[in-house]
PDB file of N, CA and C in Angstrom:
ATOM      1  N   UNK A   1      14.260  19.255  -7.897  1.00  0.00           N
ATOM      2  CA  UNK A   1      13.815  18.159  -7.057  1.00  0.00           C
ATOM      3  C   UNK A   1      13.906  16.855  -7.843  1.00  0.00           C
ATOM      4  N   UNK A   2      14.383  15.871  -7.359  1.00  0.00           N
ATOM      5  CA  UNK A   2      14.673  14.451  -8.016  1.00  0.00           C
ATOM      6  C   UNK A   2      13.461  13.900  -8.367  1.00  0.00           C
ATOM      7  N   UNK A   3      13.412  13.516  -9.655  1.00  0.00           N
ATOM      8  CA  UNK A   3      11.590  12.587 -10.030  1.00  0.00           C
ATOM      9  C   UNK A   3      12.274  11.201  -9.738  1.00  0.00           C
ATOM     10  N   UNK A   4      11.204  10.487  -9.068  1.00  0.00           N
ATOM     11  CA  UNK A   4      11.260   9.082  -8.848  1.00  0.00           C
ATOM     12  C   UNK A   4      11.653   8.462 -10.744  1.00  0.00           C
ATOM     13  N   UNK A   5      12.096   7.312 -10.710  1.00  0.00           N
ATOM     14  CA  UNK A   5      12.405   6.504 -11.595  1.00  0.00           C
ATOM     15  C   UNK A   5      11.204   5.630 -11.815  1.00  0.00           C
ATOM     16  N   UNK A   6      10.824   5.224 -13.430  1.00  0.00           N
ATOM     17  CA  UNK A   6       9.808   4.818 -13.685  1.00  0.00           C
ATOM     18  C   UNK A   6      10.073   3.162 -12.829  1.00  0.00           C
ATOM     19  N   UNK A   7       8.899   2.574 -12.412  1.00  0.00           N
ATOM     20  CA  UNK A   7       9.351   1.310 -12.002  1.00  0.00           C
ATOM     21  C   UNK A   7       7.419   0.480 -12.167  1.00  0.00           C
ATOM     22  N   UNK A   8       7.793  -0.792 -11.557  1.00  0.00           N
ATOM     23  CA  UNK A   8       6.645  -1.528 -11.543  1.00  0.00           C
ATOM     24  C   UNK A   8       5.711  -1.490 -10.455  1.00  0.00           C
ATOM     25  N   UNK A   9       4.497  -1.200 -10.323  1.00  0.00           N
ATOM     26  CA  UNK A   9       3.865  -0.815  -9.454  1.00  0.00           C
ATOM     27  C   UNK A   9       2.906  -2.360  -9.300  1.00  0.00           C
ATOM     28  N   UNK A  10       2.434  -2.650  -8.119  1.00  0.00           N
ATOM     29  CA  UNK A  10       1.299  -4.120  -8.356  1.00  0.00           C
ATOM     30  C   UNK A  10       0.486  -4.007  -9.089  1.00  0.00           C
ATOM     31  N   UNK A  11       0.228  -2.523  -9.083  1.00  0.00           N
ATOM     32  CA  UNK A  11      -1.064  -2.364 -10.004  1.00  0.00           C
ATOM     33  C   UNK A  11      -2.008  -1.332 -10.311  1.00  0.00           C
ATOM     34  N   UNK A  12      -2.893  -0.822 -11.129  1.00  0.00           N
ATOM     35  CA  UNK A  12      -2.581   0.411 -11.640  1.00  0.00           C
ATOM     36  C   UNK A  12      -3.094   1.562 -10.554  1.00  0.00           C
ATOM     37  N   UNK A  13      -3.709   1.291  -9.352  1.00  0.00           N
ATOM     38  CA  UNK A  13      -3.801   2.435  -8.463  1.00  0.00           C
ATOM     39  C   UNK A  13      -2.729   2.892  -7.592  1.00  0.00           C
ATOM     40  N   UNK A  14      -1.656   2.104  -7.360  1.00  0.00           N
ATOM     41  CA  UNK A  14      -0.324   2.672  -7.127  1.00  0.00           C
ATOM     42  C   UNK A  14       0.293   3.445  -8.642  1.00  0.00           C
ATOM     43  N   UNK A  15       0.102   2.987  -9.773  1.00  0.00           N
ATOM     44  CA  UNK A  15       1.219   3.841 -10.721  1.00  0.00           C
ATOM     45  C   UNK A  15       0.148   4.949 -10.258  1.00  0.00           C
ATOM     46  N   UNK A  16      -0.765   5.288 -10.208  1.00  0.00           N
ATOM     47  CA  UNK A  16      -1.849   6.631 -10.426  1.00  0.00           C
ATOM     48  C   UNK A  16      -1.443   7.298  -9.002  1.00  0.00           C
ATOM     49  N   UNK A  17      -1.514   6.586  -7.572  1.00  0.00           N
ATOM     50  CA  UNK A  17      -1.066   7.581  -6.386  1.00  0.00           C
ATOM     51  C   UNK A  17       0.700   8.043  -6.422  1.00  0.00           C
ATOM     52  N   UNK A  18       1.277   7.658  -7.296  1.00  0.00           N
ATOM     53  CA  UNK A  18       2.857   7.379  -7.532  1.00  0.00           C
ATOM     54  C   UNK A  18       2.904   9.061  -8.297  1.00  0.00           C
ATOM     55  N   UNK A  19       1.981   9.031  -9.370  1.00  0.00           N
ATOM     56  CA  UNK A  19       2.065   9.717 -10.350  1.00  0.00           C
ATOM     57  C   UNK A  19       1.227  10.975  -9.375  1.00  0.00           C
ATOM     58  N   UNK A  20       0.455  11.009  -8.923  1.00  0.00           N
ATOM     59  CA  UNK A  20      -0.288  11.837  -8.166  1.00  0.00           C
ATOM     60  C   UNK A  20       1.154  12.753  -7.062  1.00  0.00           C
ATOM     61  N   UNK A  21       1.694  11.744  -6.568  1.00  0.00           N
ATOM     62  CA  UNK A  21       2.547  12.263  -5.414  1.00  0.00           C
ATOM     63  C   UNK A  21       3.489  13.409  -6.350  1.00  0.00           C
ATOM     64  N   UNK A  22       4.169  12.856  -7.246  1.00  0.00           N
ATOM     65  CA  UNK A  22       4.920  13.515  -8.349  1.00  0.00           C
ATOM     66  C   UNK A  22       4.466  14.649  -8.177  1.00  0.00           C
ATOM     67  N   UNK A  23       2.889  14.984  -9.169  1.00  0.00           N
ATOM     68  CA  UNK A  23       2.924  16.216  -9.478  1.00  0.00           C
ATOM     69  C   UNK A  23       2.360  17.221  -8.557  1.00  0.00           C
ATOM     70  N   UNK A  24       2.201  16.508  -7.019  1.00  0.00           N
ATOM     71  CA  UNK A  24       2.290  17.474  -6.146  1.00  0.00           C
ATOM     72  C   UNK A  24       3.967  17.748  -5.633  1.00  0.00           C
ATOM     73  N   UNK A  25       5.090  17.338  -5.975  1.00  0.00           N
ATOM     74  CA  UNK A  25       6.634  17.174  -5.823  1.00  0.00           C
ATOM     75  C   UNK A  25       6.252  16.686  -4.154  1.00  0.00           C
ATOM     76  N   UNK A  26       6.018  15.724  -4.042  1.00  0.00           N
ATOM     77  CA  UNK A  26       6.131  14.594  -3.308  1.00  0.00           C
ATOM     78  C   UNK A  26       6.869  13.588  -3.384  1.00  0.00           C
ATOM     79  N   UNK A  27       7.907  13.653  -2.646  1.00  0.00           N
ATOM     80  CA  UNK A  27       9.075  12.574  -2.673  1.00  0.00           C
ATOM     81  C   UNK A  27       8.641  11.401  -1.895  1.00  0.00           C
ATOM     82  N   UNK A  28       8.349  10.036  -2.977  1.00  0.00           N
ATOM     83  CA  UNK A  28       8.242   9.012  -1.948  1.00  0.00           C
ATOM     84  C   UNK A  28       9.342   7.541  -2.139  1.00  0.00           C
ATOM     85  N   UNK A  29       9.357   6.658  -1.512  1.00  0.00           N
ATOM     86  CA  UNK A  29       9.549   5.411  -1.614  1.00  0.00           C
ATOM     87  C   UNK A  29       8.851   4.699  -1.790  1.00  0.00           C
ATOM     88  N   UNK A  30       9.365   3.222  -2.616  1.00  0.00           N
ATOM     89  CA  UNK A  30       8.153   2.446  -2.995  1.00  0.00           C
ATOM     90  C   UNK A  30       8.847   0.794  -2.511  1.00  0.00           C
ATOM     91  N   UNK A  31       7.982   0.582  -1.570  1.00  0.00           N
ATOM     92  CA  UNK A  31       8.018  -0.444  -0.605  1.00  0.00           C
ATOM     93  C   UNK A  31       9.452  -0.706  -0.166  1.00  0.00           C
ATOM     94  N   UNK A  32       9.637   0.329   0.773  1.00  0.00           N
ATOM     95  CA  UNK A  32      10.987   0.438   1.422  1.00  0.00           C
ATOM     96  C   UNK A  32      11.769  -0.011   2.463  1.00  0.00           C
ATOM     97  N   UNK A  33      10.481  -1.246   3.227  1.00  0.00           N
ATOM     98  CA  UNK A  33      10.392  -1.998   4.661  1.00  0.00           C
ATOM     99  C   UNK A  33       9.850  -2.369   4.754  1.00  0.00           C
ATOM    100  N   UNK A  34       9.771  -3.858   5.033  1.00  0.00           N
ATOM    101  CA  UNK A  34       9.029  -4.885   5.731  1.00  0.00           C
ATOM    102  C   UNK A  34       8.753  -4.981   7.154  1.00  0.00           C
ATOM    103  N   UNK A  35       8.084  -4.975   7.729  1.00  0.00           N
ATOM    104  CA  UNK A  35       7.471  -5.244   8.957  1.00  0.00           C
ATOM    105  C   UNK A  35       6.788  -6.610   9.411  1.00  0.00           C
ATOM    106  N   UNK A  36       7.478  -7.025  10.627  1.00  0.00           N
ATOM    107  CA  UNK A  36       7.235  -8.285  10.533  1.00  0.00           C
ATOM    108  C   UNK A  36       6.168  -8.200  11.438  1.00  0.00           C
ATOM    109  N   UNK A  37       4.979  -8.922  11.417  1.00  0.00           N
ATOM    110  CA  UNK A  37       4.071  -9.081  12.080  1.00  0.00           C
ATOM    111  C   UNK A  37       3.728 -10.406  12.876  1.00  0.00           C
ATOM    112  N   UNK A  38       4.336 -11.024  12.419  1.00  0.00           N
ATOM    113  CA  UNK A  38       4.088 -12.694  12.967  1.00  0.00           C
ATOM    114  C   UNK A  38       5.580 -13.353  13.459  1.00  0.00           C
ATOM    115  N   UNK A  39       6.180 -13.492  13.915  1.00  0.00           N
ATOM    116  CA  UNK A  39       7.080 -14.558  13.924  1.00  0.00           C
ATOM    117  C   UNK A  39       6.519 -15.693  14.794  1.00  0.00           C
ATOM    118  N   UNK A  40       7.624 -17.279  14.686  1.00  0.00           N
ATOM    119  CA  UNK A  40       7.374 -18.164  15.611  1.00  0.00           C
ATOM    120  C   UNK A  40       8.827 -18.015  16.619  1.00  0.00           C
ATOM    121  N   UNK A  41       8.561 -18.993  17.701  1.00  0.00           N
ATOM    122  CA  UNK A  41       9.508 -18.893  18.318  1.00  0.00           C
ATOM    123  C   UNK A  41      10.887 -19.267  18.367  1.00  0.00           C
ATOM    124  N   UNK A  42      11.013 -19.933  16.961  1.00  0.00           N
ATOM    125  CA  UNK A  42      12.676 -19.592  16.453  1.00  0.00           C
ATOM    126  C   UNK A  42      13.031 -18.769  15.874  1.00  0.00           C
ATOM    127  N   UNK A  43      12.316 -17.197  15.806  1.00  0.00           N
ATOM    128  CA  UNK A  43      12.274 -15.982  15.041  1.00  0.00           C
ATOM    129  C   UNK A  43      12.043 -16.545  13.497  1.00  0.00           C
ATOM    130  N   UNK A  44      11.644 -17.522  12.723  1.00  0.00           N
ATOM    131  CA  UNK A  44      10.835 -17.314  11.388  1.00  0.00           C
ATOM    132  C   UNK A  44       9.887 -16.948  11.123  1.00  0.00           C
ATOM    133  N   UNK A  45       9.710 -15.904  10.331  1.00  0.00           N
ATOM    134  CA  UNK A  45       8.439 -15.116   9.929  1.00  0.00           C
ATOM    135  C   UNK A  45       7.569 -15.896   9.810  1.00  0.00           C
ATOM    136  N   UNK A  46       6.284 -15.604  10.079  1.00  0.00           N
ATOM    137  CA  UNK A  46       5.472 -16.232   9.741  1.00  0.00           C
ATOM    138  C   UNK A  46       4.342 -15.210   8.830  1.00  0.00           C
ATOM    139  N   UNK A  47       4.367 -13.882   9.466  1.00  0.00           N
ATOM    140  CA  UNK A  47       3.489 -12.750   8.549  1.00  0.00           C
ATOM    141  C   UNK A  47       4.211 -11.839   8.750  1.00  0.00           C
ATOM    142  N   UNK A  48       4.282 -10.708   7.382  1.00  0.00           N
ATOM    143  CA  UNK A  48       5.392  -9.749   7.325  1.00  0.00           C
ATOM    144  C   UNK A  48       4.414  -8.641   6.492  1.00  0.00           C
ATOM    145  N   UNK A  49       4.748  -7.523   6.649  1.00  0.00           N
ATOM    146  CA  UNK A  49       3.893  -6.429   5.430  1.00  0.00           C
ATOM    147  C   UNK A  49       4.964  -5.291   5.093  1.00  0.00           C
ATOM    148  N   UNK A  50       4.647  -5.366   3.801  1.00  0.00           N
ATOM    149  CA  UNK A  50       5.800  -4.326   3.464  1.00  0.00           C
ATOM    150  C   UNK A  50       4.664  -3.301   2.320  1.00  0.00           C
ATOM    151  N   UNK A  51       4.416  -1.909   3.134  1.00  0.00           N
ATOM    152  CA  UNK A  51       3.452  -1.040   3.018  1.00  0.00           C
ATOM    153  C   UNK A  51       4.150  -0.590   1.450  1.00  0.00           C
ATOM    154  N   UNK A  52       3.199  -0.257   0.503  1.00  0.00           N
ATOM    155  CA  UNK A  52       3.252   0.608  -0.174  1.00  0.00           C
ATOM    156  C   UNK A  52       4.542   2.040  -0.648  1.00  0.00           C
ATOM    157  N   UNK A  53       3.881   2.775  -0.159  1.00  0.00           N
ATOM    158  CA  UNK A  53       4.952   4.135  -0.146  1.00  0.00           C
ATOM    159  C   UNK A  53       5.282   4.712   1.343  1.00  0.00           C
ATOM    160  N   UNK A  54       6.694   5.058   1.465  1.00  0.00           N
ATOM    161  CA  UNK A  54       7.129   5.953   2.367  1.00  0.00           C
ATOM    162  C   UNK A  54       7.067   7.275   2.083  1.00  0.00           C
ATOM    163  N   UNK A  55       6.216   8.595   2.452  1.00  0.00           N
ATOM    164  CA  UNK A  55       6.705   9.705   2.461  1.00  0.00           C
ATOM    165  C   UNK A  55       7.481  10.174   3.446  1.00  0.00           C
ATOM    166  N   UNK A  56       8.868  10.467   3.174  1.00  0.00           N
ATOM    167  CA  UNK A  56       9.851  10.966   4.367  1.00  0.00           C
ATOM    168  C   UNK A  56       9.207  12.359   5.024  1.00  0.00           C
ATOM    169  N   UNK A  57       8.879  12.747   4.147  1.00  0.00           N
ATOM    170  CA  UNK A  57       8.882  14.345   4.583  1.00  0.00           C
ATOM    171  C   UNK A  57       7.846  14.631   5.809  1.00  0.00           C
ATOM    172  N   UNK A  58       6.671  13.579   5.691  1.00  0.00           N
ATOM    173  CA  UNK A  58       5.753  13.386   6.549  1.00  0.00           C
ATOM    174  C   UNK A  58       5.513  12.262   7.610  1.00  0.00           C
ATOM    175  N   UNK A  59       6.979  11.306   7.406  1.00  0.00           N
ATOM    176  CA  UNK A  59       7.627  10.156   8.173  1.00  0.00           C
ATOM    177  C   UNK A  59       6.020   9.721   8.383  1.00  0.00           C
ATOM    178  N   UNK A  60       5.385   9.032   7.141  1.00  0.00           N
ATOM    179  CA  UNK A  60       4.144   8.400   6.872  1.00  0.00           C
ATOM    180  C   UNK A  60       4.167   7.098   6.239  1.00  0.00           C
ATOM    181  N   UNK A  61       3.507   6.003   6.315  1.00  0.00           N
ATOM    182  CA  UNK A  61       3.457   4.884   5.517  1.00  0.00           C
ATOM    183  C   UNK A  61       2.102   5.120   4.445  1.00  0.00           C
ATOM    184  N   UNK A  62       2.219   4.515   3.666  1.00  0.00           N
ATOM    185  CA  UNK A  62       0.714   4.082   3.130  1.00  0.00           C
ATOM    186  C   UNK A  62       0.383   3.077   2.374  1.00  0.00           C
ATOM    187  N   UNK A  63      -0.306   2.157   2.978  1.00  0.00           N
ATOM    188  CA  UNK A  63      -0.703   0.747   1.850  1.00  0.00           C
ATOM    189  C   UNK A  63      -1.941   1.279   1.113  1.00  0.00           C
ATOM    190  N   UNK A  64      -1.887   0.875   0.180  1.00  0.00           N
ATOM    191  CA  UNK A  64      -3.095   1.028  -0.638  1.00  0.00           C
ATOM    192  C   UNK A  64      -3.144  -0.074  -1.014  1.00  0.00           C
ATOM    193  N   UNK A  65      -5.211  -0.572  -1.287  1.00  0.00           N
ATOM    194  CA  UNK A  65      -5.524  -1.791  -1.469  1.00  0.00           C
ATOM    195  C   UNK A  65      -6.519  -1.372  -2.412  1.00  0.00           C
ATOM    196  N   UNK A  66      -7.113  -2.326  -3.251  1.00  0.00           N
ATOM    197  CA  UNK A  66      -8.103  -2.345  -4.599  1.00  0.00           C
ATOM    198  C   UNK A  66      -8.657  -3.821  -3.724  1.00  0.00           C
ATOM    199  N   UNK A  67      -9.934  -3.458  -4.172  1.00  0.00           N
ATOM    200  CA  UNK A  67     -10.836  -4.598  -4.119  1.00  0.00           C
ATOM    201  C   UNK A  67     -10.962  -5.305  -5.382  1.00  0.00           C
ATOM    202  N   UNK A  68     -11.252  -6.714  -5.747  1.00  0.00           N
ATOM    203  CA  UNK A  68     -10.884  -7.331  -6.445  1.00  0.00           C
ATOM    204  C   UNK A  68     -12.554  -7.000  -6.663  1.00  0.00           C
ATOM    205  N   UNK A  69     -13.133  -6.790  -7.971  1.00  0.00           N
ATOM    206  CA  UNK A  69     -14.407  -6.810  -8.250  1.00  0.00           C
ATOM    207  C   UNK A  69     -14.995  -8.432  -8.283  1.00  0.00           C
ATOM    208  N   UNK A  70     -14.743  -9.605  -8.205  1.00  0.00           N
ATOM    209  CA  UNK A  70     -15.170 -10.721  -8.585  1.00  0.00           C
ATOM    210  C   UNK A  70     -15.569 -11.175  -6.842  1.00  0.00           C
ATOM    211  N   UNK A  71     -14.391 -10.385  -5.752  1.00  0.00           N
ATOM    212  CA  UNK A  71     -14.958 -10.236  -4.633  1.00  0.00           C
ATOM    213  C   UNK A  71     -15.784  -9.655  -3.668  1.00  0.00           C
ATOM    214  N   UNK A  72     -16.659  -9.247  -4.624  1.00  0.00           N
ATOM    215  CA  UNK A  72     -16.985  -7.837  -3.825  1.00  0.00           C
ATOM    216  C   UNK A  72     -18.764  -8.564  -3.683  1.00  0.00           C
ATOM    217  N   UNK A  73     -19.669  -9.005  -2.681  1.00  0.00           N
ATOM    218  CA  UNK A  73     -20.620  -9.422  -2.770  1.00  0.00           C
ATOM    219  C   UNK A  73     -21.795  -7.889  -2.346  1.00  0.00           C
ATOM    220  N   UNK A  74     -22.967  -8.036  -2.742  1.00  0.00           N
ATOM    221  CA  UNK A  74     -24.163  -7.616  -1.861  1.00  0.00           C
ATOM    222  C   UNK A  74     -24.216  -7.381  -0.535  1.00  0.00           C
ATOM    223  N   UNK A  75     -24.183  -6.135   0.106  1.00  0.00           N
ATOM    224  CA  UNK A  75     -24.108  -6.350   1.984  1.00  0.00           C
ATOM    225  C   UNK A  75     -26.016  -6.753   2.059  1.00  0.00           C
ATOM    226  N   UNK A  76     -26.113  -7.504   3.190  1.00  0.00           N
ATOM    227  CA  UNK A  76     -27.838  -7.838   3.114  1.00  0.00           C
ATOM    228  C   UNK A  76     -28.393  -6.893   3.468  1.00  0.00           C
ATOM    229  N   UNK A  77     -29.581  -6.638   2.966  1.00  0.00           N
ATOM    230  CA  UNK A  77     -30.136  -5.442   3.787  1.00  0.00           C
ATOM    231  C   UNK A  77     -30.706  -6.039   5.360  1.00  0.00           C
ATOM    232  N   UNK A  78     -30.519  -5.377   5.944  1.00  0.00           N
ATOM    233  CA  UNK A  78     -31.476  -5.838   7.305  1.00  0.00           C
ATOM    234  C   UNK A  78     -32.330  -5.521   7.427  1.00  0.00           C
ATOM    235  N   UNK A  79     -33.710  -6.295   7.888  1.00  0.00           N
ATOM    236  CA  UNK A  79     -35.094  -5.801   7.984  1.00  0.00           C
ATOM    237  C   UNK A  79     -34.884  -4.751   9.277  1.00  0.00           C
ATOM    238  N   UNK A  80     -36.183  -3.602   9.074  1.00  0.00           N
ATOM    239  CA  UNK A  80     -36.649  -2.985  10.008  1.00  0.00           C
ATOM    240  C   UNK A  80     -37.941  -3.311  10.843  1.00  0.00           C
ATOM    241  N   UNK A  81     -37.769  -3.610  12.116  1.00  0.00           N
ATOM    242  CA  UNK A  81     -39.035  -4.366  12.679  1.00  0.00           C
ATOM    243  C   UNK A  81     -39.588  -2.775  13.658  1.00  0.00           C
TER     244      UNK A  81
END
């Protein structure tokens, strides 16, 4: 079975689900299509997303996101009346 080629990931929880897929021999792609989500009405993009990994085998997308810790606030508690 073909191993993916080492490459640059955004950041380190993609190299870790990358490396994860591997050693289950999970064949994936790594950001293999853009999807446009926005255009205006002379067809220029205006918002586009280009997901993460393709698994073919399961004709699946998957974005994966990390929360930035410097963003991450307190949810309030709400009183109980």
């Amino acid at each position: 079975m073909k191993r993916e080629q080492k490459r640059e990931f955004a950041n380190d929880s993609e190299q870790e689900f990358a490396q994860l897929l591997l050693r289950h021999n999970i064949q994936y792609q790594y950001e293999p299509t853009t999807f446009v989500l926005l255009s205006n009405s002379d067809g220029n993009v205006l918002e586009a997303m280009s997901p993460d990994f393709y698994l073919e085998e399961y004709d699946l997308f998957i974005e994966l996101t990390v929360m930035k810790q410097e963003l991450v606030t307190k949810k309030p508690k709400r009183s109980q009346s």
